[in-house]
C-alpha atoms as a PDB file:
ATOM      1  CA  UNK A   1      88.575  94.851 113.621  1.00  0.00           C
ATOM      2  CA  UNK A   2      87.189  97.807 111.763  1.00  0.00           C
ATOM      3  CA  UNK A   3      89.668 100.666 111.243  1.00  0.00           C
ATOM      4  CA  UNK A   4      89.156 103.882 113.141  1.00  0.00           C
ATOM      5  CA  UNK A   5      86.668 106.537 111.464  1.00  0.00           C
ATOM      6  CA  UNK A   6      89.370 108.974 111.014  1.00  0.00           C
ATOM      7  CA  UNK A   7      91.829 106.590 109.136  1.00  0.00           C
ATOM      8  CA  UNK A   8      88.326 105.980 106.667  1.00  0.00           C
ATOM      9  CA  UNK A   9      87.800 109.678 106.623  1.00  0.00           C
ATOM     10  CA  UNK A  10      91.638 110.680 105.530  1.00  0.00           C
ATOM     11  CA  UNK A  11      92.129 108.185 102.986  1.00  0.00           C
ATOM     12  CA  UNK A  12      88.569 109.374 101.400  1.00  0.00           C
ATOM     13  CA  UNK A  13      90.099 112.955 101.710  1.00  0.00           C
ATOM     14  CA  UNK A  14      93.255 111.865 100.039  1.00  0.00           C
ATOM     15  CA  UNK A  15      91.074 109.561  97.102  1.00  0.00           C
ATOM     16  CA  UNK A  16      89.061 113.207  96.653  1.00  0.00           C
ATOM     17  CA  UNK A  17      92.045 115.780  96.726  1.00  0.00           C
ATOM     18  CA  UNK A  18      94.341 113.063  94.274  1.00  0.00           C
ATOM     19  CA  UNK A  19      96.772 112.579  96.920  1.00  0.00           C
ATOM     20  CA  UNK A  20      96.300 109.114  96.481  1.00  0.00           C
ATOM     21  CA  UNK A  21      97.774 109.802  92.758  1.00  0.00           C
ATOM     22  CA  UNK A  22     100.992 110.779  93.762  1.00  0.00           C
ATOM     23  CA  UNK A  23     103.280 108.439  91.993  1.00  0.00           C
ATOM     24  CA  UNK A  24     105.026 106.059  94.623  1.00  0.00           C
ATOM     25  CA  UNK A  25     105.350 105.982  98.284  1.00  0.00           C
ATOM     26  CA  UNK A  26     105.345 109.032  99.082  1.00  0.00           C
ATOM     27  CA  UNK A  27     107.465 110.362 101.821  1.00  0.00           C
ATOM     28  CA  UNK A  28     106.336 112.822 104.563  1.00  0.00           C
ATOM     29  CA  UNK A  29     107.528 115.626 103.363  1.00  0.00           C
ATOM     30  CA  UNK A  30     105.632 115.193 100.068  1.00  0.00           C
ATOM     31  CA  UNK A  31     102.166 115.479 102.054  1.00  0.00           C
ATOM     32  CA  UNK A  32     100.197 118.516 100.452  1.00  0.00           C
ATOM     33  CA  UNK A  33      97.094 118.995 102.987  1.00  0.00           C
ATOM     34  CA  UNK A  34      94.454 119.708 101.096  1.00  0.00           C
ATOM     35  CA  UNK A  35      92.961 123.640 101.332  1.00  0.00           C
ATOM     36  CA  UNK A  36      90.248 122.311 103.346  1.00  0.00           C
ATOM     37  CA  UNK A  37      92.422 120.708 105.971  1.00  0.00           C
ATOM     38  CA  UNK A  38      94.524 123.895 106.163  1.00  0.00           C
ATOM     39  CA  UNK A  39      91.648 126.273 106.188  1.00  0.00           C
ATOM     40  CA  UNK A  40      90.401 124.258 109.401  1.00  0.00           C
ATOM     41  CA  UNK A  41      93.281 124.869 111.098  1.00  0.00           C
ATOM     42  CA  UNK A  42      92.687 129.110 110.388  1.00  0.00           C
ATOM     43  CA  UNK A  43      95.296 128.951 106.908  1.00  0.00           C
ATOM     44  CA  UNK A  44      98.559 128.316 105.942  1.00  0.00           C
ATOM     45  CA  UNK A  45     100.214 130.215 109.162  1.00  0.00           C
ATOM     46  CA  UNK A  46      98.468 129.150 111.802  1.00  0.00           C
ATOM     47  CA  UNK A  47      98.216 125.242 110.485  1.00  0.00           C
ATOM     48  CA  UNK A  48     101.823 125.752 110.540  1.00  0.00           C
ATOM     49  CA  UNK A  49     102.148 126.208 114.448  1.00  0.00           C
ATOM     50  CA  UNK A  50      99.334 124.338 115.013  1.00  0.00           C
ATOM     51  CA  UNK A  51     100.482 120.592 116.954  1.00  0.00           C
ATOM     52  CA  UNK A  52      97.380 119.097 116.247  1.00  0.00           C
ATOM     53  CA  UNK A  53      97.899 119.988 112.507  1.00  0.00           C
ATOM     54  CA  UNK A  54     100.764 118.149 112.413  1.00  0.00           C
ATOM     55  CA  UNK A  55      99.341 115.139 113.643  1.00  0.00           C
ATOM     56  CA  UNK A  56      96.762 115.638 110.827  1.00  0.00           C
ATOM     57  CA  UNK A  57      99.755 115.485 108.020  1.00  0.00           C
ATOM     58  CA  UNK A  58     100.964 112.398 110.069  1.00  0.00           C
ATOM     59  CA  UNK A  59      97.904 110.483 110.115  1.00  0.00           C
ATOM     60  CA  UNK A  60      96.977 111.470 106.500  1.00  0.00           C
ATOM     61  CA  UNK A  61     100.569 110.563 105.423  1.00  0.00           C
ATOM     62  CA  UNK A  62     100.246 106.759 107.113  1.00  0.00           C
ATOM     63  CA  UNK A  63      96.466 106.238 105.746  1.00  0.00           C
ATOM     64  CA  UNK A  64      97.939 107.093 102.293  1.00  0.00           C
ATOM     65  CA  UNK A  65     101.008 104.745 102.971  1.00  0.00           C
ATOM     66  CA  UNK A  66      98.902 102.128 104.275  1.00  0.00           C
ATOM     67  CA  UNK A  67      96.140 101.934 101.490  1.00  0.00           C
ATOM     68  CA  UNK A  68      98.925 101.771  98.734  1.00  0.00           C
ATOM     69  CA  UNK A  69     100.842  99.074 100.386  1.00  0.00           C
ATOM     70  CA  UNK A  70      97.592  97.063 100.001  1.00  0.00           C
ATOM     71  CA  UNK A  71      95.780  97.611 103.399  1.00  0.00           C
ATOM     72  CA  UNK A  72      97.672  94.853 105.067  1.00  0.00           C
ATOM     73  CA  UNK A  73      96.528  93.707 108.672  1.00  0.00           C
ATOM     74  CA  UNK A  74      98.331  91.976 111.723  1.00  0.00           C
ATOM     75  CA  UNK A  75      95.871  91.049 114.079  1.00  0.00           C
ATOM     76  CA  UNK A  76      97.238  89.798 117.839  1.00  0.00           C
ATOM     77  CA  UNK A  77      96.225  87.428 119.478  1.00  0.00           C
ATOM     78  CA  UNK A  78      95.181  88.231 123.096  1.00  0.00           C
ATOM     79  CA  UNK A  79      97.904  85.895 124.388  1.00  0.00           C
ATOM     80  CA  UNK A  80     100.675  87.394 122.460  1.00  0.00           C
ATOM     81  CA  UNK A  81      99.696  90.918 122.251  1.00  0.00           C
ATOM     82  CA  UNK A  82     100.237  90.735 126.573  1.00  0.00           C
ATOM     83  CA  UNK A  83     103.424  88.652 126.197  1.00  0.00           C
ATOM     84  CA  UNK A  84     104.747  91.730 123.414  1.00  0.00           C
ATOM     85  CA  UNK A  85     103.512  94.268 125.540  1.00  0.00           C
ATOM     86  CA  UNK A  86     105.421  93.046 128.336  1.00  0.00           C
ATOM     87  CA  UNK A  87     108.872  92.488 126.251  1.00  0.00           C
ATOM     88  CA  UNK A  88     111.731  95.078 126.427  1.00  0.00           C
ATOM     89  CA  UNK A  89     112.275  96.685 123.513  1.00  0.00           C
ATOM     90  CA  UNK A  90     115.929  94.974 122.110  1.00  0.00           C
ATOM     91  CA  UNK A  91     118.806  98.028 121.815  1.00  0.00           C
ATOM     92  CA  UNK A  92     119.780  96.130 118.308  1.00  0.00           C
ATOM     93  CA  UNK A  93     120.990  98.074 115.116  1.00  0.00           C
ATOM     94  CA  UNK A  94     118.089 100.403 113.994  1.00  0.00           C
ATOM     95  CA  UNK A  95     118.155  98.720 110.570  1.00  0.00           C
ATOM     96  CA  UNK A  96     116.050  95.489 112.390  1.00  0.00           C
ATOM     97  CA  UNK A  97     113.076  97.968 112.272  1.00  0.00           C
ATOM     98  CA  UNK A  98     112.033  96.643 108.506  1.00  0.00           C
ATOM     99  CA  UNK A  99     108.391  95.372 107.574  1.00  0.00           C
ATOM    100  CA  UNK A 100     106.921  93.081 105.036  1.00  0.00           C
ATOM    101  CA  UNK A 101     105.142  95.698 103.616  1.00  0.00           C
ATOM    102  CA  UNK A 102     105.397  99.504 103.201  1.00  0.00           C
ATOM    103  CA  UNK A 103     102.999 100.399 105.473  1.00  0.00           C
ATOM    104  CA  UNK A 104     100.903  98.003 107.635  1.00  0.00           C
ATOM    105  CA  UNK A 105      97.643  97.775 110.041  1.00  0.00           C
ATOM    106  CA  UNK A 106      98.369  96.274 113.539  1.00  0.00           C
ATOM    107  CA  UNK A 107      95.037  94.969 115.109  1.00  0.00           C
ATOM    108  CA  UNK A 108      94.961  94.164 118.810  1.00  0.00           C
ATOM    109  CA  UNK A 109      91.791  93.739 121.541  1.00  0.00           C
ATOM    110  CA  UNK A 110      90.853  97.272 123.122  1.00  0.00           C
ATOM    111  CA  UNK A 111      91.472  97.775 126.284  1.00  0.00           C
ATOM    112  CA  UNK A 112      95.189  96.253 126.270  1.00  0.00           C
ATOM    113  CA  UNK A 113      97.143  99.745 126.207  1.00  0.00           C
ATOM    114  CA  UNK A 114      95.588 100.956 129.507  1.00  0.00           C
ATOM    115  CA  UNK A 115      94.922 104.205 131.028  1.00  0.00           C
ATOM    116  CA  UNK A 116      93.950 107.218 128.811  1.00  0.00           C
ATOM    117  CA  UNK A 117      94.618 105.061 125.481  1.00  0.00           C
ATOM    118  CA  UNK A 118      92.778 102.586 126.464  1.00  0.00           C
ATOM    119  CA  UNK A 119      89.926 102.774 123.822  1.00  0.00           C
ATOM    120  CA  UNK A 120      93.241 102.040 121.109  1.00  0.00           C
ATOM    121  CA  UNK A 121      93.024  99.162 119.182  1.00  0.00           C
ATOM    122  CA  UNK A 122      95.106  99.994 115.464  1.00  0.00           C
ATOM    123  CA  UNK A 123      98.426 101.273 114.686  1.00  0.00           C
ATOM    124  CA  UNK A 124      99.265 102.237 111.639  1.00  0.00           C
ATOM    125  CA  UNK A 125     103.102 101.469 111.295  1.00  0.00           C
ATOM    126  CA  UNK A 126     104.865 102.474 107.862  1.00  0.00           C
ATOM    127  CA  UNK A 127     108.561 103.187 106.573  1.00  0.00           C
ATOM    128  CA  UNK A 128     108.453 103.923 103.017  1.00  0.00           C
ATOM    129  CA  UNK A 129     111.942 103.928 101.551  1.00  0.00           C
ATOM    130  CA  UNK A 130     114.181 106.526 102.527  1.00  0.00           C
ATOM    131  CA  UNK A 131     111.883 107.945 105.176  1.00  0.00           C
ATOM    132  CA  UNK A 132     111.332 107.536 109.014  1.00  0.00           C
ATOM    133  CA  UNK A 133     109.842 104.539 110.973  1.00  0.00           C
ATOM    134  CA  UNK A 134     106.351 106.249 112.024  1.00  0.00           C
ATOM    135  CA  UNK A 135     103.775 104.747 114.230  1.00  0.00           C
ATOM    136  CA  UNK A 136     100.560 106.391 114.507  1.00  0.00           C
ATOM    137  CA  UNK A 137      97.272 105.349 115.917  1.00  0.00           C
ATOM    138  CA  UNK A 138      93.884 107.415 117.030  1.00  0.00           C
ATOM    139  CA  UNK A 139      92.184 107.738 120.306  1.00  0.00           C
ATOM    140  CA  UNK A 140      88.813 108.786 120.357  1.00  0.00           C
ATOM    141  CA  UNK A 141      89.142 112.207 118.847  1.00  0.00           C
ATOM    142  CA  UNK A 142      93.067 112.643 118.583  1.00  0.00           C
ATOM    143  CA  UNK A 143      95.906 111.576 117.208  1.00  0.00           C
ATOM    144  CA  UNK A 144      99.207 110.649 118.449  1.00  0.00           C
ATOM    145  CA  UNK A 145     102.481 109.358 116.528  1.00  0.00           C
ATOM    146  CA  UNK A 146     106.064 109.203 117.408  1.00  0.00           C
ATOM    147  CA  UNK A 147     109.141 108.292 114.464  1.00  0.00           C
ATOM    148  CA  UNK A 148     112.653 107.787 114.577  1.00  0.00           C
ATOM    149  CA  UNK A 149     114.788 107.523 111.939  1.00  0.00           C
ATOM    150  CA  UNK A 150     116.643 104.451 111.410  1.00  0.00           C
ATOM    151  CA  UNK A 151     120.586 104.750 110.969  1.00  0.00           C
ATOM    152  CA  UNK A 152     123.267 102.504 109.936  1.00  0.00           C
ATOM    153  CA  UNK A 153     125.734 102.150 112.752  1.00  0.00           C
ATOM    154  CA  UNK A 154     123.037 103.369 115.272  1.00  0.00           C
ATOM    155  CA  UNK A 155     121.002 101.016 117.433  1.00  0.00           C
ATOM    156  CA  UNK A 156     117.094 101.494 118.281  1.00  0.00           C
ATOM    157  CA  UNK A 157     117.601 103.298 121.200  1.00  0.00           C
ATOM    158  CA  UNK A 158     120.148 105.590 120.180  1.00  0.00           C
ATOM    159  CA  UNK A 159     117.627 106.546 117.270  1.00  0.00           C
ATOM    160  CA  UNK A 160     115.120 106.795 120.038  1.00  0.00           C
ATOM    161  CA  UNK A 161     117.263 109.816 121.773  1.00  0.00           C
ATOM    162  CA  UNK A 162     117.840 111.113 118.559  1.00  0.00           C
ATOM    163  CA  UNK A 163     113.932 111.402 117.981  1.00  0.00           C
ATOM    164  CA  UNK A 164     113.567 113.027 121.530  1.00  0.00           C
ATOM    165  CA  UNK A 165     116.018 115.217 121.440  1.00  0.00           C
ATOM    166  CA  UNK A 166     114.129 116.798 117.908  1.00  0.00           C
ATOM    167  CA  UNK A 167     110.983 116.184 118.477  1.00  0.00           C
ATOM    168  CA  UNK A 168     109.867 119.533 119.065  1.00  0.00           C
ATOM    169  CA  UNK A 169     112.463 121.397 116.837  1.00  0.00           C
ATOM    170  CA  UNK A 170     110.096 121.942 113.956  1.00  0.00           C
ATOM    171  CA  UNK A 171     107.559 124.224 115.975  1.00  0.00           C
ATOM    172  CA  UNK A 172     108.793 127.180 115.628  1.00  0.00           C
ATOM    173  CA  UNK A 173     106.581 129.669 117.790  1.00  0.00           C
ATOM    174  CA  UNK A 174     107.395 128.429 121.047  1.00  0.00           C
ATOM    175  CA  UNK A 175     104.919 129.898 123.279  1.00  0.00           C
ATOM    176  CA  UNK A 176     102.206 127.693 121.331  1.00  0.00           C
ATOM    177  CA  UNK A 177     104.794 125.036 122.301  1.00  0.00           C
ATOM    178  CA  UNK A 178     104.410 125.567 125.722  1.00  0.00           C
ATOM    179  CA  UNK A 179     100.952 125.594 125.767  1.00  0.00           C
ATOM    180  CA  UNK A 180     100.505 122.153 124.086  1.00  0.00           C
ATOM    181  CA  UNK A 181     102.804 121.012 126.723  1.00  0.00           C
ATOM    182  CA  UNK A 182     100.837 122.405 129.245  1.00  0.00           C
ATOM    183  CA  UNK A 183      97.972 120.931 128.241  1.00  0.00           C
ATOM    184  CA  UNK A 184      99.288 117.626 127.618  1.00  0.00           C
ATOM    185  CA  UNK A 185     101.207 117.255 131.015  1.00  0.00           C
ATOM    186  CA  UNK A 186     100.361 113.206 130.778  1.00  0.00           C
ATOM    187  CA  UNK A 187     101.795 112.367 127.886  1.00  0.00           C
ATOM    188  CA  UNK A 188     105.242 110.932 129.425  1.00  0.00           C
ATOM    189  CA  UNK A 189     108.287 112.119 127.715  1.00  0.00           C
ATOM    190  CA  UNK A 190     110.223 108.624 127.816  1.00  0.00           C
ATOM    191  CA  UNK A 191     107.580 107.165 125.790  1.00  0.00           C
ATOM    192  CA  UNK A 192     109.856 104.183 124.914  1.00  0.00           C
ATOM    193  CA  UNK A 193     109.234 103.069 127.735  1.00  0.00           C
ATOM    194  CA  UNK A 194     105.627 102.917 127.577  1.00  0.00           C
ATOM    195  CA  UNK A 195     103.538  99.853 126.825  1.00  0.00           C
ATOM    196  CA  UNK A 196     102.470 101.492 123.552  1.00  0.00           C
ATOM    197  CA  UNK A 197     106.207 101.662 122.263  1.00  0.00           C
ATOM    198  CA  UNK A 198     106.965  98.283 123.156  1.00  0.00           C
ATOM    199  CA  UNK A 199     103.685  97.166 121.566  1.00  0.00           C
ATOM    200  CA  UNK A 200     104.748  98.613 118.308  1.00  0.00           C
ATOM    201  CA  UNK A 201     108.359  98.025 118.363  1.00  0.00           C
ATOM    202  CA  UNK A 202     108.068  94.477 119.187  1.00  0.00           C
ATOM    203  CA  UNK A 203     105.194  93.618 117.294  1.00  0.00           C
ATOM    204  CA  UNK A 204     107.360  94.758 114.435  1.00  0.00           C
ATOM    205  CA  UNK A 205     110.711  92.973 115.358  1.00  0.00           C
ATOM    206  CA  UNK A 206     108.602  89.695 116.248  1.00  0.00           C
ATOM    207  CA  UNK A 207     106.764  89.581 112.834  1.00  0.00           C
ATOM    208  CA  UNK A 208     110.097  90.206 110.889  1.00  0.00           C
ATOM    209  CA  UNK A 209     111.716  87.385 112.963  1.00  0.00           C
ATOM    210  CA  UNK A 210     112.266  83.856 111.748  1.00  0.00           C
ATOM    211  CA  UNK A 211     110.215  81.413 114.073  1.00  0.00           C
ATOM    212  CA  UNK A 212     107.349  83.890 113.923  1.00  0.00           C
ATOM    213  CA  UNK A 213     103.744  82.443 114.863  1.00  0.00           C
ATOM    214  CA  UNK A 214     102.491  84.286 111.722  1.00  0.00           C
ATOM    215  CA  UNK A 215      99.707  82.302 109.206  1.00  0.00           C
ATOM    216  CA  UNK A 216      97.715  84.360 106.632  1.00  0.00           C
ATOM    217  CA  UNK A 217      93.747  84.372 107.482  1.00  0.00           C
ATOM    218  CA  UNK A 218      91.916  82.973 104.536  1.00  0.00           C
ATOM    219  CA  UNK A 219      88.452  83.091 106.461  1.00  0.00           C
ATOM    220  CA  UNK A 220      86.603  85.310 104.142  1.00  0.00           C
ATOM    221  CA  UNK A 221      88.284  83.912 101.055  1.00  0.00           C
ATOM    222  CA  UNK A 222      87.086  80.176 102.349  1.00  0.00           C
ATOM    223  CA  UNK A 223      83.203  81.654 103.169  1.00  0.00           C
ATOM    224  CA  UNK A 224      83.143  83.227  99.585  1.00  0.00           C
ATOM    225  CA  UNK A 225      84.186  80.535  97.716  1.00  0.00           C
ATOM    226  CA  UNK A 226      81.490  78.561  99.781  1.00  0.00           C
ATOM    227  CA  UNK A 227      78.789  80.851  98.455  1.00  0.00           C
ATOM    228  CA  UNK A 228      80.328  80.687  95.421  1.00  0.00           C
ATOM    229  CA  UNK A 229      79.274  76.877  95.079  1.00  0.00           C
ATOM    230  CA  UNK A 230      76.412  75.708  92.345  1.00  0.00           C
ATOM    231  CA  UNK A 231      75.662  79.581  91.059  1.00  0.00           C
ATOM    232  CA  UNK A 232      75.602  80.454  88.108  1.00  0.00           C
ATOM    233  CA  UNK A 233      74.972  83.457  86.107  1.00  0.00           C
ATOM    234  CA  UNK A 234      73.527  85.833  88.326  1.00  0.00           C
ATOM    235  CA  UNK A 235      73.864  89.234  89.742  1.00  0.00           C
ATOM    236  CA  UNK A 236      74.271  87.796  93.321  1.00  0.00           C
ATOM    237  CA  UNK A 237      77.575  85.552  91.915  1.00  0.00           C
ATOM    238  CA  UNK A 238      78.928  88.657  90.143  1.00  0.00           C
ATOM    239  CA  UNK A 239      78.831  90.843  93.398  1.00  0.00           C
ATOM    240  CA  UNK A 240      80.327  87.690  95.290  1.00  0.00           C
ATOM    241  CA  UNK A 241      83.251  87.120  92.452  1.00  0.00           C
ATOM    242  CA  UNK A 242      84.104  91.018  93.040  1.00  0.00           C
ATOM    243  CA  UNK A 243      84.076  90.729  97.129  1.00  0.00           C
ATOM    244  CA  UNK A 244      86.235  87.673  96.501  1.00  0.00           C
ATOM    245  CA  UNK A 245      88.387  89.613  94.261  1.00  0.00           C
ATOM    246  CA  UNK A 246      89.042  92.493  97.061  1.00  0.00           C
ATOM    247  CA  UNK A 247      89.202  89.878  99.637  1.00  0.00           C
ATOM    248  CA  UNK A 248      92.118  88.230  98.113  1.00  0.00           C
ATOM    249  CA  UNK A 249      94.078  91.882  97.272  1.00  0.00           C
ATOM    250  CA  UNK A 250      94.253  92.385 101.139  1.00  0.00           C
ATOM    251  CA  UNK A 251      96.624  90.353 102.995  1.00  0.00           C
ATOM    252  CA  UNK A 252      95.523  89.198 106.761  1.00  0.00           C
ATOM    253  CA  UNK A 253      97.746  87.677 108.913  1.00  0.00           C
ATOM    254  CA  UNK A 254      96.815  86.164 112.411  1.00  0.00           C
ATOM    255  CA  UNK A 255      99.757  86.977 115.055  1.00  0.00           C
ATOM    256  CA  UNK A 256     100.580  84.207 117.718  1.00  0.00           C
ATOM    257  CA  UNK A 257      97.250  81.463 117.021  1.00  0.00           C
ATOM    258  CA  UNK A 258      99.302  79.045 118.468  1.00  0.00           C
ATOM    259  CA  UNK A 259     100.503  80.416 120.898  1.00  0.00           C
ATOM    260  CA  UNK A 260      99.468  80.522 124.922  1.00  0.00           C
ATOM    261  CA  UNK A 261     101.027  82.546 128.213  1.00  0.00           C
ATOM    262  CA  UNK A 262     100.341  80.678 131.152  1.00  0.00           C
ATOM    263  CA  UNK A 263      97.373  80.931 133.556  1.00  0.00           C
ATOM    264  CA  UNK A 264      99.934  81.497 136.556  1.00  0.00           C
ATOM    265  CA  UNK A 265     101.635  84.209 134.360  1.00  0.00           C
ATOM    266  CA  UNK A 266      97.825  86.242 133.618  1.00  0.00           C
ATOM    267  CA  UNK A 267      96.919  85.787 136.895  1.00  0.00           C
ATOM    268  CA  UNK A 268      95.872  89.116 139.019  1.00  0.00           C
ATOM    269  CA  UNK A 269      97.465  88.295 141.720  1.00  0.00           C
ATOM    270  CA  UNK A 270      96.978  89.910 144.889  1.00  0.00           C
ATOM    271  CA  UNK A 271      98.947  91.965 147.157  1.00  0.00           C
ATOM    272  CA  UNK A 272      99.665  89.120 149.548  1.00  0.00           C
ATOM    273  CA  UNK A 273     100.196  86.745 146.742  1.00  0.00           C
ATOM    274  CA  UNK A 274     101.976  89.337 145.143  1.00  0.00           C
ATOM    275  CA  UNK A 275     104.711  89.864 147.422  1.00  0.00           C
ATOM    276  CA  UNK A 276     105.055  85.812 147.908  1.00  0.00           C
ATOM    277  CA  UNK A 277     105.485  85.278 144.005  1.00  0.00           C
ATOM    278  CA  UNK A 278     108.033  88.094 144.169  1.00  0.00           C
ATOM    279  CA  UNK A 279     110.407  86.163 146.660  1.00  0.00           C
ATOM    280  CA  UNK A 280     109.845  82.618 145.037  1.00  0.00           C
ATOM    281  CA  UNK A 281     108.578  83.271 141.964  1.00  0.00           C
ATOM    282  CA  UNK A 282     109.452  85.637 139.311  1.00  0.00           C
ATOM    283  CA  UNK A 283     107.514  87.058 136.173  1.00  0.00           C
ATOM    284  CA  UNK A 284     110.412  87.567 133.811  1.00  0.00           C
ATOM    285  CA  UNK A 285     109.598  90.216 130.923  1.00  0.00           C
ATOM    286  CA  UNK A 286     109.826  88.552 127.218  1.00  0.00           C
ATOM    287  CA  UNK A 287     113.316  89.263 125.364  1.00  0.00           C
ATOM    288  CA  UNK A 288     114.927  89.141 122.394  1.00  0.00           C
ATOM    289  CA  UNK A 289     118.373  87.540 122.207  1.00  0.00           C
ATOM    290  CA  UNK A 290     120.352  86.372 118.992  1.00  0.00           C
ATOM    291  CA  UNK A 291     120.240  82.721 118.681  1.00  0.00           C
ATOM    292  CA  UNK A 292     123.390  80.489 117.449  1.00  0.00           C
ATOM    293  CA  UNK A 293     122.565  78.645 114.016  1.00  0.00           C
ATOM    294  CA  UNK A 294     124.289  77.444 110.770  1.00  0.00           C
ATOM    295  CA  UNK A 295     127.442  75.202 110.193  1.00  0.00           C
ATOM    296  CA  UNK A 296     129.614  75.127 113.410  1.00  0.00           C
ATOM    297  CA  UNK A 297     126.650  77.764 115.252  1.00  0.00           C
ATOM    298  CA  UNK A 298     129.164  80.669 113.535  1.00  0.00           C
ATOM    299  CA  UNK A 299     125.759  82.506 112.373  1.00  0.00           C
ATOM    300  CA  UNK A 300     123.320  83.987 114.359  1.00  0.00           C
ATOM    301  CA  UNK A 301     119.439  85.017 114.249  1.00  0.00           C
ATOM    302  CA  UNK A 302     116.864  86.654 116.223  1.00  0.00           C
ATOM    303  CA  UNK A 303     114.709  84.881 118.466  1.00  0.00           C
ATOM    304  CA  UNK A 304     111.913  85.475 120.949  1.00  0.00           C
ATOM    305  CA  UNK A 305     111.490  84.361 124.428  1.00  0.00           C
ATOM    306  CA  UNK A 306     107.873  84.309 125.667  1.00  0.00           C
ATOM    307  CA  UNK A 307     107.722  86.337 129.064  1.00  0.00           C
ATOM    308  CA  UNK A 308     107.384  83.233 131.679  1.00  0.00           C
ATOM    309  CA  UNK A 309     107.358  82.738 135.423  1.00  0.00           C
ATOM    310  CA  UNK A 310     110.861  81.650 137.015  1.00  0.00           C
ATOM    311  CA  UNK A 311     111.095  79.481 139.931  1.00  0.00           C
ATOM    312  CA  UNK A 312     110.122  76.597 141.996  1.00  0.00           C
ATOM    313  CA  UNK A 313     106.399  75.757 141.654  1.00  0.00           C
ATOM    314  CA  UNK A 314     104.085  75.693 144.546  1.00  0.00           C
ATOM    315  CA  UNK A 315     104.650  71.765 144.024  1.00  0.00           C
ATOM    316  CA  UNK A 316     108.067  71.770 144.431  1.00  0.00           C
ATOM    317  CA  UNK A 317     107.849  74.185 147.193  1.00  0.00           C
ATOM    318  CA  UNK A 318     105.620  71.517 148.621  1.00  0.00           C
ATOM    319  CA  UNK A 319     107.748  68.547 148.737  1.00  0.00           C
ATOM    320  CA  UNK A 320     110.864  69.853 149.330  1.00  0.00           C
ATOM    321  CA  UNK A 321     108.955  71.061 152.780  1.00  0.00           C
ATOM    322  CA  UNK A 322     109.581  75.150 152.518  1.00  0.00           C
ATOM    323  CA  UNK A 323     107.343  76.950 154.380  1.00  0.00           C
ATOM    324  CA  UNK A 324     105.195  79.977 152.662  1.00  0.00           C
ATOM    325  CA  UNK A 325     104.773  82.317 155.739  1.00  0.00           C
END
């Protein structure tokens, strides 16, 4: 999946202003808009108090993050990216929220967020060292993030009420405050428990885990290399040797190919047949749990369990004579 225009058109911003030069991972608080940016927003004091500048800064930081961690993407699959989406977030220690690299892409099929971020189909999720767990995607012509900072001795959602409770404490002229609120009445305040969050969160957790369905996407290497075959000298093999090169510097990994929710569990089921799986049959939401392992099961690690459908079958139902009224 391509990435959204305004990730291309930050990190171009940040390649033209030298951002990109800034030694390291930068954190957030390093981000120095450039004049241009600021001057959009009417200068320094009203890009200040501005919410949608801030969202700027956070989307600039993560494109930054993301292109010097090597532009790695985690495409889901459409099975899994349903079964994540309809996991519960785990309330383990915050310090599970790690990922393999800096800052990574997250690739899943439009449409699966719903409602008014429905046209969402990237997240950019980063935690450079010694800053917060960010998540930040675009929608059409916005932007929307949410962090926490992750704390030793503090589970996820702990963090989570931390980040709530301080989310708006850096805007500083409140009635622009309560006009952004106003005017964004439908963004719910317990976003943790939206399918976004769990999306992200899980995603994350699940990738990090163990037994993850995770393989690395050689595709375009494997089509290169094909072209590559019986040329010789030639301006056509040295632009092929140089996409090949690229292709190779950015990791892609392919989330859950194996892996396959049941047709009973995607079914759109219908009122009636709604209310009849509901008393005999029972969509249980995916969890995480910690798993016994190692000599005499004294260590533990986290595992997955696919959402599934508990309960008799109809087949069962069937020959043990109930009645479906």
């Amino acid at each position: 999946m391509a990435e959204h225009p305004q990730q291309s058109m930050l990190r171009k911003i940040a390649q033209k202003t030298g951002i990109m030069e800034h030694p390291g991972f930068m954190s957030f608080q390093d981000v120095q808009m450039p004049k241009e940016i600021v001057d959009f927003f009417g200068g320094p004091e009203e890009a200040r108090k501005s919410p949608a500048f801030t969202a700027t800064v956070h989307a600039m930081h993560a494109a930054v993050v993301v292109h010097k961690a090597g532009d790695p993407v985690f495409e889901l699959s459409p099975d899994i990216v349903q079964a994540l989406r309809d996991t519960e977030v785990p309330d383990v220690p915050s310090e599970d929220l790690r990922l393999p690299f800096q800052g990574i892409n997250v690739d899943f099929p439009a449409g699966t967020l719903g409602g008014r971020v429905n046209s969402v189909s990237r997240f950019m999720i980063l935690h450079a060292p010694g800053d917060r767990f960010r998540v930040v995607y675009h929608q059409d012509n916005y932007t929307t993030y949410f962090n926490l900072r992750p704390k030793e001795g503090k589970t996820i959602y702990e963090c989570v009420d931390d980040a709530v409770a301080n989310q708006w404490s850096s805007m500083e002229d409140r009635e622009t405050l309560r006009a952004f609120q106003e005017q964004n009445k439908n963004i719910p305040e317990k976003y943790w428990e939206t399918d976004m969050f769990r999306l992200a969160l899980n995603t994350v957790l699940y990738i990090t885990s163990p037994d993850a369905d995770l393989v690395q996407d050689k595709t375009r290497e494997h089509a290169l290399h094909a072209k590559l075959q019986g040329l010789k000298g030639s301006r056509k093999r040295d632009v092929l040797l140089d996409k090949l090169a690229r292709a190779k510097q950015t990791k892609r990994y392919i989330v859950g190919a194996k892996f396959r929710l049941s047709q009973e569990y995607q079914a759109d089921l219908t009122d009636t047949g709604r209310k009849w799986v509901l008393d005999h049959r029972v969509r249980v939401m995916g969890h995480f749990k910690m798993q016994p392992c190692g000599v005499g099961l004294t260590e533990r690690k986290r595992i997955w369990i696919a959402p599934y459908m508990k309960g008799m079958t109809f087949a069962e139902m069937v020959e043990k004579g109930y009645v479906v009224r």
